[in-house]
Structures are given as structure tokens and as C-alpha cells.
PDB file of N, CA and C in Angstrom:
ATOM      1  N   UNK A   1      -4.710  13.801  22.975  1.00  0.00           N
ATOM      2  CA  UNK A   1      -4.089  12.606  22.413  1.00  0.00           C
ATOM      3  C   UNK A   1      -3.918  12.740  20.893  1.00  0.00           C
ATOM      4  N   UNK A   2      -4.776  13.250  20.405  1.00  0.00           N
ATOM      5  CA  UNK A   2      -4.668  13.713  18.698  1.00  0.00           C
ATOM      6  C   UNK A   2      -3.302  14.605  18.330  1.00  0.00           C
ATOM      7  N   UNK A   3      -3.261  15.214  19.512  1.00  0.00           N
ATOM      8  CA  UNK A   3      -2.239  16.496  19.057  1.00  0.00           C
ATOM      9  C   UNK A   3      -1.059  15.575  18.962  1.00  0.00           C
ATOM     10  N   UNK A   4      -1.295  14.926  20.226  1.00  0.00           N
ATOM     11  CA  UNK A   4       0.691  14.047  20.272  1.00  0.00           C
ATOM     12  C   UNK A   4       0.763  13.027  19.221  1.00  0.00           C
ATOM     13  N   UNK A   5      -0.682  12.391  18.228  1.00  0.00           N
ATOM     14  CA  UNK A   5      -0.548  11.479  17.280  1.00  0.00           C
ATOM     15  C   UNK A   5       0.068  12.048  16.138  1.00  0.00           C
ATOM     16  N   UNK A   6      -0.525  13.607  16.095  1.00  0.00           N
ATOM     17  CA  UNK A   6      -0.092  14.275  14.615  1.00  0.00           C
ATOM     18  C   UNK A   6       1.154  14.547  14.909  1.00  0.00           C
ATOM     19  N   UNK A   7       1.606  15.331  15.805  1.00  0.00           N
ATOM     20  CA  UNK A   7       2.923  15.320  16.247  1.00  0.00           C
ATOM     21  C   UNK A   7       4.422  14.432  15.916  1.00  0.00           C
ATOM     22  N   UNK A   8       3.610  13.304  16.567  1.00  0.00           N
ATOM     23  CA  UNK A   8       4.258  12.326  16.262  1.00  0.00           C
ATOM     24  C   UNK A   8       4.535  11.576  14.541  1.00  0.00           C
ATOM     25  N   UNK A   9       3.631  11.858  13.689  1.00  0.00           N
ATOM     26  CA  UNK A   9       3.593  11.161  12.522  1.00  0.00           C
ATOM     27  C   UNK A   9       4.135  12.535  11.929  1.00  0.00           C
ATOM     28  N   UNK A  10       4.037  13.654  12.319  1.00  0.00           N
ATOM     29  CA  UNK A  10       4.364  15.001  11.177  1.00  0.00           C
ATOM     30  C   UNK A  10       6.116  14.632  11.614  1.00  0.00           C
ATOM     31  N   UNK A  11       6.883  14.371  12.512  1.00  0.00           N
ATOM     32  CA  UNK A  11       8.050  14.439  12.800  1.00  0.00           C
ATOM     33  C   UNK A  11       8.682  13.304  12.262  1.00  0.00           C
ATOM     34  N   UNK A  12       8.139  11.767  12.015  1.00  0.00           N
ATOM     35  CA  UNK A  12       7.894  11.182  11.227  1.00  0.00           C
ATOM     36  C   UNK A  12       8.315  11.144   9.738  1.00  0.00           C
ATOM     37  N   UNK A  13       7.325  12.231   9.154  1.00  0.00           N
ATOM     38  CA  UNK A  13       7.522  12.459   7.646  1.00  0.00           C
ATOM     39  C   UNK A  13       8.409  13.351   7.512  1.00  0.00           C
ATOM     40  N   UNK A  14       8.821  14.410   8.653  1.00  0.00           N
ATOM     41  CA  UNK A  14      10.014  15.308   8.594  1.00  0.00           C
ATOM     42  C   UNK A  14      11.041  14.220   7.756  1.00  0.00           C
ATOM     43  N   UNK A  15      11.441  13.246   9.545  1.00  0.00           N
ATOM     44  CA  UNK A  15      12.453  12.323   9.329  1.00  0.00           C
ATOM     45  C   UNK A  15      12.788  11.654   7.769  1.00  0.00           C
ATOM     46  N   UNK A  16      11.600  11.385   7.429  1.00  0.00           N
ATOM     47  CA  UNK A  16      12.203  10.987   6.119  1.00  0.00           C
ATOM     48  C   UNK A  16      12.267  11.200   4.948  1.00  0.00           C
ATOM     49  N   UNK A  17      11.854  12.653   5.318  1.00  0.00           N
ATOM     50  CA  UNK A  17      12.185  13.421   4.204  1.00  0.00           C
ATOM     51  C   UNK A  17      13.591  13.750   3.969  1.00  0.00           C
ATOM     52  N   UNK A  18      14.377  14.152   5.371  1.00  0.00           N
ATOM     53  CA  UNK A  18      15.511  14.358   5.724  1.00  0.00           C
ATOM     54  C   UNK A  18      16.266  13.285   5.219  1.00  0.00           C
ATOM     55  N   UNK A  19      15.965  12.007   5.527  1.00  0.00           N
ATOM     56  CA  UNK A  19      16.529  10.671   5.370  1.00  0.00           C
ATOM     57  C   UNK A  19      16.804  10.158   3.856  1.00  0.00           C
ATOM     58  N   UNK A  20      15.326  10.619   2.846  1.00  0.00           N
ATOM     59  CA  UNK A  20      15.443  10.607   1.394  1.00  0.00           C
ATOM     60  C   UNK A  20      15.986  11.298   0.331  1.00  0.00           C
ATOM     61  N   UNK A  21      16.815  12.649   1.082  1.00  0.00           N
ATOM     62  CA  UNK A  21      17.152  13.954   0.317  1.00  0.00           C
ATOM     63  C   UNK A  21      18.901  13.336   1.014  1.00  0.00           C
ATOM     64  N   UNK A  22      19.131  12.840   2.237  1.00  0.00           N
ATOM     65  CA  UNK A  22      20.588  12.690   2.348  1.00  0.00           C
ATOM     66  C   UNK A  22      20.730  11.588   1.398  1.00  0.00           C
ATOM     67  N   UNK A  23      20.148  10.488   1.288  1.00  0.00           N
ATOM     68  CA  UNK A  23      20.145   9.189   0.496  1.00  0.00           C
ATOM     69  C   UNK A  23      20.640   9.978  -0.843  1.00  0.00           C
ATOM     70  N   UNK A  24      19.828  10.729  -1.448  1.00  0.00           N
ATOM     71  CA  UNK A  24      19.451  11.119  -2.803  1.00  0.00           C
ATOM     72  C   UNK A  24      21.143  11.717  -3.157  1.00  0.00           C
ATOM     73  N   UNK A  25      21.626  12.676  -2.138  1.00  0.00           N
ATOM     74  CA  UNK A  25      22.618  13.317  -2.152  1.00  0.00           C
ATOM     75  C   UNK A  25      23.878  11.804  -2.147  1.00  0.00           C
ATOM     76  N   UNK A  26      23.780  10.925  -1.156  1.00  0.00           N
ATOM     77  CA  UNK A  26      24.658  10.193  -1.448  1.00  0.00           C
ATOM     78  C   UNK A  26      24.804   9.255  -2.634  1.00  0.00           C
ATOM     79  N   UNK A  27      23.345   9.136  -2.999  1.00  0.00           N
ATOM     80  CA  UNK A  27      23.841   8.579  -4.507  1.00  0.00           C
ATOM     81  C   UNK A  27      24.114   9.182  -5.534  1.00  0.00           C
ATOM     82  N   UNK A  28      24.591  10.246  -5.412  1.00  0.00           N
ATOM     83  CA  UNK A  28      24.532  11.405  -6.531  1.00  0.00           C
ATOM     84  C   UNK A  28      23.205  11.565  -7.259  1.00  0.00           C
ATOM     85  N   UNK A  29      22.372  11.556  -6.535  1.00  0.00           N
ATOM     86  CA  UNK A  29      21.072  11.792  -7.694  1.00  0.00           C
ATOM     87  C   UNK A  29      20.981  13.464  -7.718  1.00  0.00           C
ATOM     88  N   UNK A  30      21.934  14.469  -7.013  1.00  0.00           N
ATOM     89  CA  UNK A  30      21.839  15.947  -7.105  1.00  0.00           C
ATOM     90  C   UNK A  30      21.027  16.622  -6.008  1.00  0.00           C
ATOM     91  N   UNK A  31      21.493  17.536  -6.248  1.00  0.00           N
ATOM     92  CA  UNK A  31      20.965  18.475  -4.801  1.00  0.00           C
ATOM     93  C   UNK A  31      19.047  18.745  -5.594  1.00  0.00           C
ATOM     94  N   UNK A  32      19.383  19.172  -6.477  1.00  0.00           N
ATOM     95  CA  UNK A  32      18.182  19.172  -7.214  1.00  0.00           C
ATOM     96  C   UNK A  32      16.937  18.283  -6.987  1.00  0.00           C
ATOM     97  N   UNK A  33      17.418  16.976  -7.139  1.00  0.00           N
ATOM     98  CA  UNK A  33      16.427  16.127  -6.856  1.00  0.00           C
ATOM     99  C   UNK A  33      15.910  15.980  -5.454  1.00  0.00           C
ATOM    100  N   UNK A  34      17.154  16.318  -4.607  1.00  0.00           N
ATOM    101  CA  UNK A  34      16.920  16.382  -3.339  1.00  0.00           C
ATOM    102  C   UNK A  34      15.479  17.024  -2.508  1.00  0.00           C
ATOM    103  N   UNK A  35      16.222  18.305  -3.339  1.00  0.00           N
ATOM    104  CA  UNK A  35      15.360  19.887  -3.113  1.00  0.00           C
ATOM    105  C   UNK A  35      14.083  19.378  -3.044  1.00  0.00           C
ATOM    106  N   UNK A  36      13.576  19.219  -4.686  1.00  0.00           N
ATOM    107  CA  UNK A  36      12.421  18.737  -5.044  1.00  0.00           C
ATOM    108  C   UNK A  36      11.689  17.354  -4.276  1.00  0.00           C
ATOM    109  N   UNK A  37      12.310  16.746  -3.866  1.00  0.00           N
ATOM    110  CA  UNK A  37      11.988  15.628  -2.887  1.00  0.00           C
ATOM    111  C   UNK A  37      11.040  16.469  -1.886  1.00  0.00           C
ATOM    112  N   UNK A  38      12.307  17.157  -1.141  1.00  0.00           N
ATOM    113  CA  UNK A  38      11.460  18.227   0.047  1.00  0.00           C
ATOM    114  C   UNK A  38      10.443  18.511   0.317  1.00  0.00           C
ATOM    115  N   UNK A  39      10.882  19.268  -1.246  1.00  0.00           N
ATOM    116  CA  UNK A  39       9.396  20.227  -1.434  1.00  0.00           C
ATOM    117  C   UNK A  39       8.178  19.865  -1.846  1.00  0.00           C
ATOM    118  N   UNK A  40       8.341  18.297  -2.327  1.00  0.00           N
ATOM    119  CA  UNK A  40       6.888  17.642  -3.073  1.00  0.00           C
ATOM    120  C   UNK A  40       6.515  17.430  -1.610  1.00  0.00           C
ATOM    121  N   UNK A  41       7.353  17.250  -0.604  1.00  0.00           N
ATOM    122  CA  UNK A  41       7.027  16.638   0.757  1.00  0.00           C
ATOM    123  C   UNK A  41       6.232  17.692   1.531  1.00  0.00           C
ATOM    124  N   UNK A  42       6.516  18.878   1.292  1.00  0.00           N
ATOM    125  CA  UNK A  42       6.050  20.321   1.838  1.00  0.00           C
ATOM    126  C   UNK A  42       6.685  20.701   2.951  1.00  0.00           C
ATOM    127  N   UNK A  43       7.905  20.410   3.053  1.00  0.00           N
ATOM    128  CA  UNK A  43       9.179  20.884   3.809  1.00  0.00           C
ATOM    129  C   UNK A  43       9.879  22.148   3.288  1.00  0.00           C
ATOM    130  N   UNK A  44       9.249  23.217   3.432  1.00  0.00           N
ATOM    131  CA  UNK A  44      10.192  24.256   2.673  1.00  0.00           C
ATOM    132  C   UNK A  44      11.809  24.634   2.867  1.00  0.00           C
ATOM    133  N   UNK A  45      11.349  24.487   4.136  1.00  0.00           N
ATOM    134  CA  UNK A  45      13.146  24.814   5.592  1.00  0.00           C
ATOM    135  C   UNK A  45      13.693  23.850   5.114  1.00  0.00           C
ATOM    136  N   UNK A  46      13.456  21.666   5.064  1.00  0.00           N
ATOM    137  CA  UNK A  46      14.044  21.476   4.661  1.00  0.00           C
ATOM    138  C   UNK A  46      14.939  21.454   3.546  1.00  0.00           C
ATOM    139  N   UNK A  47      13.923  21.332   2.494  1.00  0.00           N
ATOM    140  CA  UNK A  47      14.388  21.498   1.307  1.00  0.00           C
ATOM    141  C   UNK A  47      15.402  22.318   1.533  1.00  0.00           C
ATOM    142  N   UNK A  48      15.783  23.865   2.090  1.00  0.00           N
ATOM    143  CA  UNK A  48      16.440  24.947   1.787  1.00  0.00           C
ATOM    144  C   UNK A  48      18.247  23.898   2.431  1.00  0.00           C
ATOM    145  N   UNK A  49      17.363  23.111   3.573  1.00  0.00           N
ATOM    146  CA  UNK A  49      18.933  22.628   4.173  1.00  0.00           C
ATOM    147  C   UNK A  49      19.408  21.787   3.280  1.00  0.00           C
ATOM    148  N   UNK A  50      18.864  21.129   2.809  1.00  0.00           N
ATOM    149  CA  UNK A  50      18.762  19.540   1.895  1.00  0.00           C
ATOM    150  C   UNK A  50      20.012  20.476   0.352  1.00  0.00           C
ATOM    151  N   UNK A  51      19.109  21.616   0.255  1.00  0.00           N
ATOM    152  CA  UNK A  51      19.707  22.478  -1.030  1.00  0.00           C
ATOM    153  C   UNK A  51      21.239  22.873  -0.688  1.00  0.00           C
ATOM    154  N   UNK A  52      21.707  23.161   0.633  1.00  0.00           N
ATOM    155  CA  UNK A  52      22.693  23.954   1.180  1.00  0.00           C
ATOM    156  C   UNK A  52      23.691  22.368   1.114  1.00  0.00           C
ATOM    157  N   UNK A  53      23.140  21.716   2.536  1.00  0.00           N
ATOM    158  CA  UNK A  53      24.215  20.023   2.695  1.00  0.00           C
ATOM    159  C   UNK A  53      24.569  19.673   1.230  1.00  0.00           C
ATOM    160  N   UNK A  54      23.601  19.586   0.052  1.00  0.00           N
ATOM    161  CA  UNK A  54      23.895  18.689  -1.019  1.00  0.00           C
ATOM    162  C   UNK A  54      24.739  19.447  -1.869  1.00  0.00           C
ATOM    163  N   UNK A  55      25.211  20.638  -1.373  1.00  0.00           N
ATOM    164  CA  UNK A  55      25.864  21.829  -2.759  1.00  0.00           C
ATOM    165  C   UNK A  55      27.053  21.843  -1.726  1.00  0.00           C
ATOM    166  N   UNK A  56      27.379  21.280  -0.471  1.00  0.00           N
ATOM    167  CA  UNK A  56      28.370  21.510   0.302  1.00  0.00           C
ATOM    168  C   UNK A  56      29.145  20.286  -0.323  1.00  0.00           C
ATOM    169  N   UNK A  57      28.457  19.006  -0.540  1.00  0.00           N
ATOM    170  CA  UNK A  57      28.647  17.752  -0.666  1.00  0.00           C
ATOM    171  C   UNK A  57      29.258  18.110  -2.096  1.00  0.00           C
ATOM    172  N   UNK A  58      28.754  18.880  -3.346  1.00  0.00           N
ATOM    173  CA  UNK A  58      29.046  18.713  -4.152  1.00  0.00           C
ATOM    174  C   UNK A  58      30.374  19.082  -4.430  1.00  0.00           C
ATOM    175  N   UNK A  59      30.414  20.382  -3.689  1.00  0.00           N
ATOM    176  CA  UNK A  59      31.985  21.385  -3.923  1.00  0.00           C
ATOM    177  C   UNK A  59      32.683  20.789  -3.630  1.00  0.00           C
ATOM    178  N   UNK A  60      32.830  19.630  -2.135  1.00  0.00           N
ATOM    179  CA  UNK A  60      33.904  18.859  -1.362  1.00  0.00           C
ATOM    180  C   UNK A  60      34.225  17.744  -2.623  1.00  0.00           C
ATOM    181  N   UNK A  61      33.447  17.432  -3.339  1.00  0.00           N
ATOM    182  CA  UNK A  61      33.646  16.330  -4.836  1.00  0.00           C
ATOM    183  C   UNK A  61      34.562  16.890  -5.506  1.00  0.00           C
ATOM    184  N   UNK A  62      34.110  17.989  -5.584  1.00  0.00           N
ATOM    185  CA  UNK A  62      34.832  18.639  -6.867  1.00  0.00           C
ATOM    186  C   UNK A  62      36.377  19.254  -6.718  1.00  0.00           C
ATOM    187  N   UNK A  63      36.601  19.706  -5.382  1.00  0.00           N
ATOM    188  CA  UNK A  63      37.546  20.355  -5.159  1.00  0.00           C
ATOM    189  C   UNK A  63      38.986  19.167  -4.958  1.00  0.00           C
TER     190      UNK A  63
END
């Protein structure tokens, strides 16, 4: 029962880590801040996606 609690709360903090780095990206606060969001979170993978989506987001601005 422990395993499926941590489980459950680690997928949890995934989620909103995911959730605070797309936010971050839609308000323009930068892929940067994003990143670092991630990674204070200890999401390394995310961060790396969070780094990739928010630099995709940026070029589609710019172009």
C-alpha cells in the first residue's frame, strides 16, 4: 500500500511540474525559468522536455 501511495503522489509532483513549466512557457516567463522550475523539482527528463517544448514555442514566436 506504501508503494501505490508514493507512486501515486511522485506522479503527482511529476504532473505539476509539467503543468508549472507549460504555464511558465505560456506566460513568457522563458524556457529558462521553466528548465529551472524542473530541476529545483528534481525532474531531470523533464526539465530536458520542458527545455525542448519551450525553445519550440519560442522559434514558432519568432518566426
Amino acid at each position: 500500500m506504501r508503494y501505490i501511495v508514493t507512486a501515486v503522489i511522485r506522479k503527482g509532483a511529476i504532473m505539476s511540474g509539467v503543468l508549472l513549466g507549460i504555464v511558465m512557457v505560456l506566460l513568457g516567463a522563458g524556457s529558462i525559468a521553466a528548465v529551472v522550475a524542473a530541476a529545483i523539482l528534481g525532474y531531470g527528463t523533464i526539465a530536458l522536455a520542458i527545455g525542448i517544448i519551450s525553445s519550440a514555442a519560442f522559434a514558432a514566436k519568432t518566426v
